[in-house]
Protein backbone atom coordinates (compact mmCIF):
# COMPACT_ATOMS: atom_id res chain seq x y z
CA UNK A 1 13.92 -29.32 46.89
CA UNK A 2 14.81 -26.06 48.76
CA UNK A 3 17.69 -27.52 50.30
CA UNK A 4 18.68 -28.75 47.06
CA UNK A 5 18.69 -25.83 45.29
CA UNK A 6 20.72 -23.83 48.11
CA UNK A 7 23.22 -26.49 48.46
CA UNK A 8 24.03 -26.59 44.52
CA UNK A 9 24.07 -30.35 44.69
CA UNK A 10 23.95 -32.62 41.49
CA UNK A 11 24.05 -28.96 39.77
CA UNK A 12 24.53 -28.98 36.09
CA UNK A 13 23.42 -25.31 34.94
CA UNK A 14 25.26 -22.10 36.18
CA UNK A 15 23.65 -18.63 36.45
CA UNK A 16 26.04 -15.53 36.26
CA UNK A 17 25.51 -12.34 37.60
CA UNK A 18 27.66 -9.00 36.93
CA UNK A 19 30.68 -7.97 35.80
CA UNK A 20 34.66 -9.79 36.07
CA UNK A 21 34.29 -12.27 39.13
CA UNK A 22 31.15 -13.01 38.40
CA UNK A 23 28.71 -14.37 41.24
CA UNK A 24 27.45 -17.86 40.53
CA UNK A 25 24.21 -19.20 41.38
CA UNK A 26 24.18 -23.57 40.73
CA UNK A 27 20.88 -24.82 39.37
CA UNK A 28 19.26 -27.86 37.62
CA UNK A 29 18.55 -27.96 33.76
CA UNK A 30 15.53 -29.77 34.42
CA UNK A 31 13.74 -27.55 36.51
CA UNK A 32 14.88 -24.73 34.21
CA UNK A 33 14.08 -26.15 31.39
CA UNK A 34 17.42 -24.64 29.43
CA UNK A 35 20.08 -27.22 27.98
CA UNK A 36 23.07 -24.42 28.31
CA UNK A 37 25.91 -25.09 30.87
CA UNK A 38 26.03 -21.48 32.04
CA UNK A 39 23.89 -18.65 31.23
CA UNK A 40 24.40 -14.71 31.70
CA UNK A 41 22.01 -12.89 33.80
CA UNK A 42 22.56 -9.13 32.89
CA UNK A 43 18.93 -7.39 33.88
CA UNK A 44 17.81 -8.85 37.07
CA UNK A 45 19.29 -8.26 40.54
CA UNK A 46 20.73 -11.82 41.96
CA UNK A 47 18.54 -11.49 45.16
CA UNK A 48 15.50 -11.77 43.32
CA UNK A 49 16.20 -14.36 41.13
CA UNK A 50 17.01 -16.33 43.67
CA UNK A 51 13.19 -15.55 45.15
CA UNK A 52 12.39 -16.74 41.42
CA UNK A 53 14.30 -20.36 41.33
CA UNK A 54 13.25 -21.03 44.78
CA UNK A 55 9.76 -20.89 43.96
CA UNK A 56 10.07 -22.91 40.34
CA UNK A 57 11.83 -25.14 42.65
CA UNK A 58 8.96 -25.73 46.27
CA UNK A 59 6.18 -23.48 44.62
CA UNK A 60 6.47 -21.68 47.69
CA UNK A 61 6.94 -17.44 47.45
CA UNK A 62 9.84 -16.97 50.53
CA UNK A 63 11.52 -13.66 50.47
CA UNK A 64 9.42 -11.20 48.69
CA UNK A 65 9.60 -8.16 50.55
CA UNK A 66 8.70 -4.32 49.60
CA UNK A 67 12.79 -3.83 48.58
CA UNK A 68 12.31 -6.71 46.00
CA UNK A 69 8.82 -7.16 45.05
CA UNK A 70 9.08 -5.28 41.44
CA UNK A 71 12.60 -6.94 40.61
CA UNK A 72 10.40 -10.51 41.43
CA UNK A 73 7.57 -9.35 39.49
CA UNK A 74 10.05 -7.94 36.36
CA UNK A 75 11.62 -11.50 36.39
CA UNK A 76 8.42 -13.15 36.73
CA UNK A 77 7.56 -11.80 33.50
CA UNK A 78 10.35 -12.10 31.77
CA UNK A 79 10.63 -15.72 32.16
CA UNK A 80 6.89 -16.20 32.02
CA UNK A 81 5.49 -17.65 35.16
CA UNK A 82 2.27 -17.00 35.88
CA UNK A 83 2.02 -18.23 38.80
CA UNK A 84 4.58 -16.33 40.43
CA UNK A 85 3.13 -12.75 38.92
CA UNK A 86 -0.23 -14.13 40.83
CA UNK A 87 1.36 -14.46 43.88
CA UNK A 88 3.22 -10.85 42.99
CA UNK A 89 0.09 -9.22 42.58
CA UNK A 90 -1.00 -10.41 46.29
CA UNK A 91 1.58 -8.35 47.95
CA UNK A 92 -0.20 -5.78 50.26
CA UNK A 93 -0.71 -2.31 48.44
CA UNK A 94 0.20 -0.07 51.28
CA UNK A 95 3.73 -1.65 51.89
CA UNK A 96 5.06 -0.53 48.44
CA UNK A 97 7.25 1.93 48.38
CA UNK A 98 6.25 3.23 45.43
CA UNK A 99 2.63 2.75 44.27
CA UNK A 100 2.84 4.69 41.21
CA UNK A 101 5.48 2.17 39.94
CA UNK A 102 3.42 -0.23 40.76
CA UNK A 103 0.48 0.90 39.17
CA UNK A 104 2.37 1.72 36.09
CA UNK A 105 4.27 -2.18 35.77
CA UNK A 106 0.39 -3.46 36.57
CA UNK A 107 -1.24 -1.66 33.73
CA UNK A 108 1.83 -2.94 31.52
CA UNK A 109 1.89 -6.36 32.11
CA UNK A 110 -1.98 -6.51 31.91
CA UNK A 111 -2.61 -7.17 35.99
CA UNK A 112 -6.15 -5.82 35.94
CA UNK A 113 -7.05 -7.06 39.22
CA UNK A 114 -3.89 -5.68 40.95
CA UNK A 115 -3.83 -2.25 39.17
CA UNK A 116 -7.26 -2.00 40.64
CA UNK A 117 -6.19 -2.42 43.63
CA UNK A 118 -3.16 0.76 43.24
CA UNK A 119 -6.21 2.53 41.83
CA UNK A 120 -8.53 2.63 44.76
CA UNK A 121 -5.28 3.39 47.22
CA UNK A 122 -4.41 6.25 45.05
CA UNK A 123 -8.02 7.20 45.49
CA UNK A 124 -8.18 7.07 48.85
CA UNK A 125 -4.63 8.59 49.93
CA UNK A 126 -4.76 11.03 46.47
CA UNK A 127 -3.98 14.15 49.13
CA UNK A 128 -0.42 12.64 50.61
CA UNK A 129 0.39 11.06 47.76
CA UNK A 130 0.61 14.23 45.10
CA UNK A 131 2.59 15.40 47.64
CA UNK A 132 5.43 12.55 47.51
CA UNK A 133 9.00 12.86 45.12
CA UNK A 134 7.68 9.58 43.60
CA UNK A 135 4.24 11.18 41.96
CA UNK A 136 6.56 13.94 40.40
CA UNK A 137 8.10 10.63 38.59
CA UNK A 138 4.72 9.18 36.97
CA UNK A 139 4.70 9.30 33.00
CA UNK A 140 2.45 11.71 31.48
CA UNK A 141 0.25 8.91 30.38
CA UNK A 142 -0.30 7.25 33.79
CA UNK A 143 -1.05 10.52 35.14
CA UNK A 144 -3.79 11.35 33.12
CA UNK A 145 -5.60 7.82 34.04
CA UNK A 146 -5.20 8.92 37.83
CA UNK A 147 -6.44 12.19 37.23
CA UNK A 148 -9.89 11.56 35.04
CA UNK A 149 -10.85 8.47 38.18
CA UNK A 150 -14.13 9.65 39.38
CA UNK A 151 -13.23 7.91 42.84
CA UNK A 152 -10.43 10.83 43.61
CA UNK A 153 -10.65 12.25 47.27
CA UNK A 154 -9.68 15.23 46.44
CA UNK A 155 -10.76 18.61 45.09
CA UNK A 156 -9.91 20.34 41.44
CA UNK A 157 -7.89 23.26 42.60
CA UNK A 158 -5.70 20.62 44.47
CA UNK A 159 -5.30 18.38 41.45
CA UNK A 160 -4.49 21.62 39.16
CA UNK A 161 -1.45 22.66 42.03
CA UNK A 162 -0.54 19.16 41.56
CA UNK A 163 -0.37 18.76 38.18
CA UNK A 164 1.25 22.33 37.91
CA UNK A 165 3.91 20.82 40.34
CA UNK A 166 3.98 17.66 38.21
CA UNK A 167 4.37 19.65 35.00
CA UNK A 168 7.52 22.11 36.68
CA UNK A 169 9.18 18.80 38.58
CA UNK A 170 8.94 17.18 34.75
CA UNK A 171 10.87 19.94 33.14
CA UNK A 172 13.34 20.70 36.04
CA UNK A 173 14.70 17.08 35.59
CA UNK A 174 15.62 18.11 32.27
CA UNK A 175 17.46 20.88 33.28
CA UNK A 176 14.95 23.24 31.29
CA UNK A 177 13.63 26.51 31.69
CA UNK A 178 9.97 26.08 31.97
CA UNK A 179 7.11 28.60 31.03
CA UNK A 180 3.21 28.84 30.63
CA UNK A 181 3.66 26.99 27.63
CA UNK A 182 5.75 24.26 28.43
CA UNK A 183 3.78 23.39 31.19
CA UNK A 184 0.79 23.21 28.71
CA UNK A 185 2.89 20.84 26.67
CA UNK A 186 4.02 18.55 29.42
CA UNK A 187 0.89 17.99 30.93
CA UNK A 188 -0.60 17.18 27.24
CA UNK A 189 -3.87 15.37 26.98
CA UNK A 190 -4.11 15.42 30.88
CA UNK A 191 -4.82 18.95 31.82
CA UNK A 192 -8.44 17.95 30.31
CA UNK A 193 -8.78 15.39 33.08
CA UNK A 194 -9.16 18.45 35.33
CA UNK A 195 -12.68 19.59 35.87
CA UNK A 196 -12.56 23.25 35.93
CA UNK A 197 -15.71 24.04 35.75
CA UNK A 198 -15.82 22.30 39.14
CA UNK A 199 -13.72 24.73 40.62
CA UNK A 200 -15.30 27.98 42.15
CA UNK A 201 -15.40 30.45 40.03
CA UNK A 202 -12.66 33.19 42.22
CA UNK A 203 -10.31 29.93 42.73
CA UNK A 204 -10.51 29.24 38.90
CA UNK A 205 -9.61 32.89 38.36
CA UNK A 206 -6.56 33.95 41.02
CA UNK A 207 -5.27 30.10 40.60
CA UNK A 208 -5.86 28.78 36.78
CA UNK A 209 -6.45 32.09 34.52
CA UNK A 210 -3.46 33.78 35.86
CA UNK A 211 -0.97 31.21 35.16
CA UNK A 212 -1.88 31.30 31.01
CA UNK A 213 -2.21 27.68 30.81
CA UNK A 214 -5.15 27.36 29.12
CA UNK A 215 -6.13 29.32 25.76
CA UNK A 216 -8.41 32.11 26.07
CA UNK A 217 -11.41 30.21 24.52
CA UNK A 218 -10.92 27.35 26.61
CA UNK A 219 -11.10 30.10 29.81
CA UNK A 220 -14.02 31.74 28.41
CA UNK A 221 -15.93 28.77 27.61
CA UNK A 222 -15.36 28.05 31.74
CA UNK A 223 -16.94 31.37 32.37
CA UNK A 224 -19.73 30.10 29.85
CA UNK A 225 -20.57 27.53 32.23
CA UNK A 226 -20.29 29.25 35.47
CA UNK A 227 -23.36 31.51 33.75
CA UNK A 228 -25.34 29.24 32.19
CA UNK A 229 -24.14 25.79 33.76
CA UNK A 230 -27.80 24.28 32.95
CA UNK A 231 -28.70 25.80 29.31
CA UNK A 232 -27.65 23.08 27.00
CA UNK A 233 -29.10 24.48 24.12
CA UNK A 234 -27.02 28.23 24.55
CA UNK A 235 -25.61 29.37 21.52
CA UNK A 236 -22.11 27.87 22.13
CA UNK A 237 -19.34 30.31 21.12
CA UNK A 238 -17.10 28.89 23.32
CA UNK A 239 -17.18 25.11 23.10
CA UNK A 240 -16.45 23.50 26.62
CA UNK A 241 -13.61 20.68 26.62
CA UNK A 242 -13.52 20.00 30.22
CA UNK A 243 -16.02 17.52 31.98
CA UNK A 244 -18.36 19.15 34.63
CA UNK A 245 -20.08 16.01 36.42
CA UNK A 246 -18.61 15.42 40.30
CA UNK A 247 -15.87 13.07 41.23
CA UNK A 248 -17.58 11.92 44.22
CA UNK A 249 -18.73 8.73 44.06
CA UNK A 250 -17.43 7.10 47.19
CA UNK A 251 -17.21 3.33 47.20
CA UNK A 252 -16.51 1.00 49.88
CA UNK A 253 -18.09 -2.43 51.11
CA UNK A 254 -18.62 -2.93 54.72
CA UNK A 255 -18.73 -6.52 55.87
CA UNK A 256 -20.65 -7.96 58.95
CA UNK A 257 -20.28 -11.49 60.85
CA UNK A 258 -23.19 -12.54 62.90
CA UNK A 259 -22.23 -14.73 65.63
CA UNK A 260 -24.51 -17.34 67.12
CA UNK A 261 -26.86 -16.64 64.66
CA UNK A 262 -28.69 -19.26 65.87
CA UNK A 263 -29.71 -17.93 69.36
CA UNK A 264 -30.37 -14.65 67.04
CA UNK A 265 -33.30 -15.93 65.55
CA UNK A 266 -34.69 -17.09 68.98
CA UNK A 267 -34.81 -13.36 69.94
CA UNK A 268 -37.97 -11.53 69.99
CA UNK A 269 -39.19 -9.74 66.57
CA UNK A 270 -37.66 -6.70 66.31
CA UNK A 271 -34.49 -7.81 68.00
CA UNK A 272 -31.34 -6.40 65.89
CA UNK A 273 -27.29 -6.67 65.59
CA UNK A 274 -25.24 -3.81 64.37
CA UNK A 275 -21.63 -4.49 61.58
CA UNK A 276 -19.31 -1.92 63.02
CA UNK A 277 -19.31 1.68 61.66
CA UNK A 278 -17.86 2.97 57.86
CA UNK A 279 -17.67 5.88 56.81
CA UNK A 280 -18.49 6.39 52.73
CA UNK A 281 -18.57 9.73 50.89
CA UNK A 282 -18.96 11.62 54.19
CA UNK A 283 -21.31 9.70 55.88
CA UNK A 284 -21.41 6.93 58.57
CA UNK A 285 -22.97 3.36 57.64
CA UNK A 286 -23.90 -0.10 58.98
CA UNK A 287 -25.45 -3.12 58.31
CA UNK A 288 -28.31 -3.90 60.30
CA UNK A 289 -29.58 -7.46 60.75
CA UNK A 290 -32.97 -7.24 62.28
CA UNK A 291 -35.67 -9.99 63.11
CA UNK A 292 -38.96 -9.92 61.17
CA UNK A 293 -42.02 -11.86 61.16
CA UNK A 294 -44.94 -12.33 58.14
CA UNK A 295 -48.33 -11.37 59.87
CA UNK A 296 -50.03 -14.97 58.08
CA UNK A 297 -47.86 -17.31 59.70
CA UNK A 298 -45.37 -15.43 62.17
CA UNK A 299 -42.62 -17.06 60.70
CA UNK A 300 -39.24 -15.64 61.11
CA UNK A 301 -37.59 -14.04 58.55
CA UNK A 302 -33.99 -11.74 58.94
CA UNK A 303 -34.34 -8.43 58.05
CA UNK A 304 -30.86 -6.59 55.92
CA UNK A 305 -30.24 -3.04 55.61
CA UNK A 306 -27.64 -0.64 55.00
CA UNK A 307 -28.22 1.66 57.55
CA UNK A 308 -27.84 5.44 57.93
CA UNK A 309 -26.61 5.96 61.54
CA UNK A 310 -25.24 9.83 61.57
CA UNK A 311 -26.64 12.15 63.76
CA UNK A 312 -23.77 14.95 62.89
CA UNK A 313 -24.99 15.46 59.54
CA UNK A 314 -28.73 16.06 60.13
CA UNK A 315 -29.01 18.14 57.16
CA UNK A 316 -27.76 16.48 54.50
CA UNK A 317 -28.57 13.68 51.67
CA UNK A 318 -27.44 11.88 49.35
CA UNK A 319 -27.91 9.70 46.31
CA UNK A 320 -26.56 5.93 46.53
CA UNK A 321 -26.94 2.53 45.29
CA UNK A 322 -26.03 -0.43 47.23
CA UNK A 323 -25.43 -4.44 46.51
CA UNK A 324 -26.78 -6.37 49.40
CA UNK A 325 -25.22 -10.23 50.01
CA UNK A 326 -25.72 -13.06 52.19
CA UNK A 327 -22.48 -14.27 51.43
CA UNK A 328 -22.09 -18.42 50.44
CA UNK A 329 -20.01 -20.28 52.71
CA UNK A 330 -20.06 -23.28 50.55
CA UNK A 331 -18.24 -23.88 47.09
CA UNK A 332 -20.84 -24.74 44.96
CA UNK A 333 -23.93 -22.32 45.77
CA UNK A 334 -24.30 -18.42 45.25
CA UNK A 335 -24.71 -15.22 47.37
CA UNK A 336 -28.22 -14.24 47.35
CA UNK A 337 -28.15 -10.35 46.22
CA UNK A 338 -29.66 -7.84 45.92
CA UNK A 339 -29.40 -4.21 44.54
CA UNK A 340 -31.58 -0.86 45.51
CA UNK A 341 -30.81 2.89 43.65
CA UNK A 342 -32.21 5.94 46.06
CA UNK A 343 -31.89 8.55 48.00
CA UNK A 344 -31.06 8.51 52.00
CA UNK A 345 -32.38 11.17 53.83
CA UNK A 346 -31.83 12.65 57.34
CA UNK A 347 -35.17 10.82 59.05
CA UNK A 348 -34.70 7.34 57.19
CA UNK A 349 -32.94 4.64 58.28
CA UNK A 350 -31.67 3.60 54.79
CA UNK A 351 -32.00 0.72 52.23
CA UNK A 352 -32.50 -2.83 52.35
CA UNK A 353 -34.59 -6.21 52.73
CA UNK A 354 -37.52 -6.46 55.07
CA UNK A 355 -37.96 -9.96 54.59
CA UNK A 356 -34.37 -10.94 52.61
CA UNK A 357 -34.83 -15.16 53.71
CA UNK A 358 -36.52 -17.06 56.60
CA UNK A 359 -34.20 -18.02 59.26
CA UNK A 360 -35.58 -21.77 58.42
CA UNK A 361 -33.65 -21.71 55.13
CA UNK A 362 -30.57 -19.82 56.08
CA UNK A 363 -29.60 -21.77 59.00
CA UNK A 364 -30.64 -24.89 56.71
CA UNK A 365 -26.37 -25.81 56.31
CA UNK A 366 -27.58 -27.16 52.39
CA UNK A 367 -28.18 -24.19 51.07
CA UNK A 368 -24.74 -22.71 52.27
CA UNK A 369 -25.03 -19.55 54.09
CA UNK A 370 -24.93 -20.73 57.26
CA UNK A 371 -21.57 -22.22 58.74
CA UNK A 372 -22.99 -24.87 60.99
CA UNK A 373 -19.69 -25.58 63.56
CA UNK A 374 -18.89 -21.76 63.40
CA UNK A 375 -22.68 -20.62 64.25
CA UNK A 376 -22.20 -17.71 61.73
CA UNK A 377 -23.77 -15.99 59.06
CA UNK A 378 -21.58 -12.99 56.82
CA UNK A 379 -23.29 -10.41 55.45
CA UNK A 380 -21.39 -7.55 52.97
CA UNK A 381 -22.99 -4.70 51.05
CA UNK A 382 -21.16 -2.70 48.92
CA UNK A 383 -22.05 1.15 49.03
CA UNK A 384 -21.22 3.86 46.27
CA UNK A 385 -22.25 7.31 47.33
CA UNK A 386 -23.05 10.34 45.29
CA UNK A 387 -21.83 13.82 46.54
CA UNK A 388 -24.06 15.35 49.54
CA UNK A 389 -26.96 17.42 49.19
CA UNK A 390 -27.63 19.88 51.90
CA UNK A 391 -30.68 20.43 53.01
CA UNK A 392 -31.75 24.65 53.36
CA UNK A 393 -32.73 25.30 56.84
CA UNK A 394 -34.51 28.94 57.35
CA UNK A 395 -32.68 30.67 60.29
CA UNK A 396 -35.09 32.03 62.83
CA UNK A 397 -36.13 35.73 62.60
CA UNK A 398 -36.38 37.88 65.89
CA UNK A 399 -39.71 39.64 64.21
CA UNK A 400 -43.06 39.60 65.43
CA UNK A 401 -44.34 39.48 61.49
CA UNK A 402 -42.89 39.46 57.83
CA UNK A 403 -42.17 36.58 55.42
CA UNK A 404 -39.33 34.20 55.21
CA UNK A 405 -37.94 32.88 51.26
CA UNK A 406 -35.65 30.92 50.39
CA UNK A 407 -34.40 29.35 46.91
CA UNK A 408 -33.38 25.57 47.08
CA UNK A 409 -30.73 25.00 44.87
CA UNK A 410 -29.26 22.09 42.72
CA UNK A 411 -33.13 19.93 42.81
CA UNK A 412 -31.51 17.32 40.67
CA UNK A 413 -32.53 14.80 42.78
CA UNK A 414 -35.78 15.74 44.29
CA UNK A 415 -39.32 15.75 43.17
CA UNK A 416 -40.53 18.83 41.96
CA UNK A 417 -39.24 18.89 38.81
CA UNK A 418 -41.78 19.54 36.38
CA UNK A 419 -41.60 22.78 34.54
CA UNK A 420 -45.27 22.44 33.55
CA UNK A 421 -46.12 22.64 37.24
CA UNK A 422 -44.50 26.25 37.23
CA UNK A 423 -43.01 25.89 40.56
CA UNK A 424 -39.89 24.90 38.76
CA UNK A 425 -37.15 27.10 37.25
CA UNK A 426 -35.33 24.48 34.70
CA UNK A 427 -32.70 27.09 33.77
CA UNK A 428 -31.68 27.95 37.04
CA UNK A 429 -32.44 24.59 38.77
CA UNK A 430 -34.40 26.43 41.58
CA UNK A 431 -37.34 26.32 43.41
CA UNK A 432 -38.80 29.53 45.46
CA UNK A 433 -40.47 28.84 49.04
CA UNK A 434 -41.88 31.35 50.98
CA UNK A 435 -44.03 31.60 54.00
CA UNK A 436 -45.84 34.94 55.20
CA UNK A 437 -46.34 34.86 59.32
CA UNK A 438 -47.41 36.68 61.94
CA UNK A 439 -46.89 36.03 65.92
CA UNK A 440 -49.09 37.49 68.51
C-alpha cells in the first residue's frame, strides 16, 4: 500500500498545498473517505501530511521526527484519527524541541497520559528550562499549572525570578513599557502559585517586597506567617492567600530484574541481590530482594524492601510512602502490591515485605510472576519522598563541666507531640533537651 500511495497509481483524489503552482499530492477516495476530485490543504505543512496518509494507508508511523511531530499531531486531530494521536503521544519527551508546546497542545486535545508525561520532565529539568526563550512563550494559563505542581525541583525565590522574567519577556513582545503593576497584571492568577511564605524571610524582603508586586496586605500577611507560622487561631488581620505546605514530594519508581532467580532461592537464608541505585528527594534507594525462611517449616520465602543505602546523609530523615510490586508477566493475572506510609531514618534499612510470597509460588509459571525460559522475576516500587528532616547533632564542648541544650525544631513528624505531656511547645513546634555533665 506504501508503494501505492507514493507512486500515485490508480489515483483518483488530489491534495493541494500552497499558493499559484500548487504542489500535488495523488491519493485514493477510498482510503480517504472524501468523494471530491481535489481538495485544498491550507493549514498543514505537506511533509506531515504525507506522515498522515502514509499511515491511514500501512498503519505504520514512518517519518515522525522532533521537526514534525506537532504538525503530525495538529493533523491528527484535525482529521480525527485516534490512532495516529496515540502513536503521537509515544514520541520521547526529551527530543522535543519545545516541551512547553507540547504540554500546552496535550492539555488541549485532552492527552492526559502524555501531558503527564511533559509534566514530570518539566519537574525534573524546572531549573534549565525557566531559563530557555521557549518558557518566556508559555500562556499565562499554562504557566500557572506548572507553577502550583508540588513535584517542582526547584526553590520559590527561583520560580519568583522566573516568573518576574516571564512577566517582563510577556510585555517586551508587545513593545510595552512595563512597571510593578503590569507585571502584577500579566502574571494574573499565577503569582499565587508562588509560595512565599516558603521563601526565607531576608530573600522575601531584598527580592519580592522591593519590587511592589504584591499589595501591602498581601506582604504583611507574609510577615504574619513568618511570626506565627503555627497559630491557626491568631487574630487574622492580614488574611494569607499564598499556600505554605513544601513542594517536595519527590517521585520516582525504581525497577529491579532478578536473574536466575531460580538458583536465588537455592542460596542460603539471608542471601540478597541489590536493583541498581536512585536517587529520590535527596536520597539514594534500592530494592533489596533478600531470602527468608518461617521458623515452623523453614520454607523459603523472598524478602522485598525499598532500601535506604546512603551513608552521606547520616543525619537526616524523611517521610515517604512506597508501592511495592512483583510485577505479572502474564496477561491475565495481577501484580501482587503492596503499600507502607513511614518514616526512614539514618539506622534503618527502610520499608518493605519480610515474607512478600514463598519462592514455591512465585517460581510456580501459573501464577505469572515468574518468566520460566527467561529465569526472571521484576520487581518495581514506586517511591514519593517528603522534604528531609535533619537530625540536631550537639557539637562537642572543650569544657571539663557545664550543660549542653538544644531546641529541635519542626517535630511534625516525630513522637513527642503531646502538649499535655508538657515537653511540647505546640506554638513554636519545639522541644527543649538539655543535659548537665561533668568530666573528671
Amino acid at each position: 500500500m506504501e508503494n501505492v500511495l507514493k507512486k500515485g497509481e490508480y489515483s483518483d483524489v488530489q491534495f493541494l498545498f500552497g499558493k499559484g503552482d500548487k504542489k500535488v499530492v495523488p491519493a485514493h477516495k477510498a482510503m480517504c473517505r472524501n468523494d471530491e476530485d481535489q481538495i485544498e490543504i491550507p493549514d498543514i505543512e505537506i511533509g506531515a501530511f504525507k506522515t498522515m496518509l502514509t499511515f491511514i494507508y500501512t498503519k505504520h508511523l514512518n517519518g515522525l521526527d522532533a521537526n514534525n511531530w506537532l504538525d503530525v499531531l495538529m493533523a491528527a486531530d484535525k482529521y480525527n484519527i485516534t490512532e495516529l494521536v496515540k502513536e503521537c503521544a509515544k514520541f520521547p519527551i526529551e527530543k522535543l524541541p519545545n516541551v512547553f508546546v507540547a504540554l500546552e497542545k496535550a492539555l488541549l486535545l485532552n492527552m492526559e497520559d502524555f501531558a503527564l508525561r511533559c509534566f514530570h520532565y518539566i519537574d525534573q529539568n524546572i531549573s534549565a528550562l525557566i531559563e530557555t526563550e521557549a518558557f518566556l512563550q508559555i500562556g499565562q494559563n499554562v504557566l500557572g499549572i506548572i507553577l502550583e505542581r508540588d513535584q517542582l525541583r526547584i526553590s520559590e525565590i527561583e520560580i519568583w525570578n522566573a516568573a518576574l522574567r516571564w512577566a517582563d519577556g510577556q510585555y517586551r513582545q508587545n513593545s510595552s513599557r512595563f512597571s510593578d503593576e503590569k507585571r502584577r497584571e500579566m502574571l494574573g492568577s499565577a503569582l499565587f502559585a508562588i509560595r512565599f511564605p516558603l521563601m526565607p524571610k531576608e530573600e522575601f524582603t531584598k527580592s519580592v517586597v522591593s519590587t511592589n508586586v504584591l499589595t501591602k496586605a498581601e506582604v504583611e500577611s507574609i510577615y504574619q506567617h513568618y511570626s506565627h507560622p503555627k497559630l491557626s487561631d491568631l487574630p487574622c488581620l492580614f488574611p494569607l492567600k499564598f499556600l505554605t505546605h513544601q513542594r517536595y514530594k519527590y517521585e520516582d519508581t525504581i525497577e529491579m530484574e532478578i536473574e536466575k532467580v531460580s538458583a536465588f532461592a537455592q542460596e542460603e537464608v539471608g542471601s540478597d541481590r541489590f536493583s541498581d541505585s536512585v536517587e529520590i528527594g535527596g536520597f539514594i534507594w534500592n530494592i533489596m530482594a533478600k531470602i527468608r525462611t518461617k521458623k515452623e517449616n523453614n520454607e523459603k520465602w523472598l524478602g522485598f524492601y525499598l532500601y535506604y543505602n546512603d551513608h552521606k546523609n547520616e543525619n537526616r530523615s524523611c517521610k515517604s510512602s512506597a508501592t511495592l510490586r512483583i510485577v505479572s508477566q502474564k496477561n491475565g493475572t495481577e501484580d501482587l502490591i503492596g503499600r507502607f506510609n513511614d518514616y526512614i531514618f539514618k539506622k534503618e534499612n527502610g520499608m518493605g515485605f519480610h515474607n512478600s510470597i514463598s519462592f514455591a509460588e512465585l517460581l510456580d509459571p501459573r501464577k505469572g510472576f515468574y518468566n520460566k525460559d527467561e529465569d526472571t522475576v521484576k520487581l518495581a516500587i514506586n517511591v514519593i519522598v517528603d522534604e528531609p528532616k535533619t537530625e540536631k547533632i550537639i557539637s562537642d564542648l572543650n569544657k571539663s563541666n557545664g550543660t549542653l541544650s538544644m531546641e529541635i525544631e519542626k517535630l511534625s513528624g516525630f513522637t513527642l507531640m503531646d502538649p499535655s505531656k508538657g515537653f511540647y511547645n505546640k506554638d513554636e513546634d519545639k522541644v527543649i533537651l538539655q543535659i548537665d555533665f561533668t568530666c573528671e
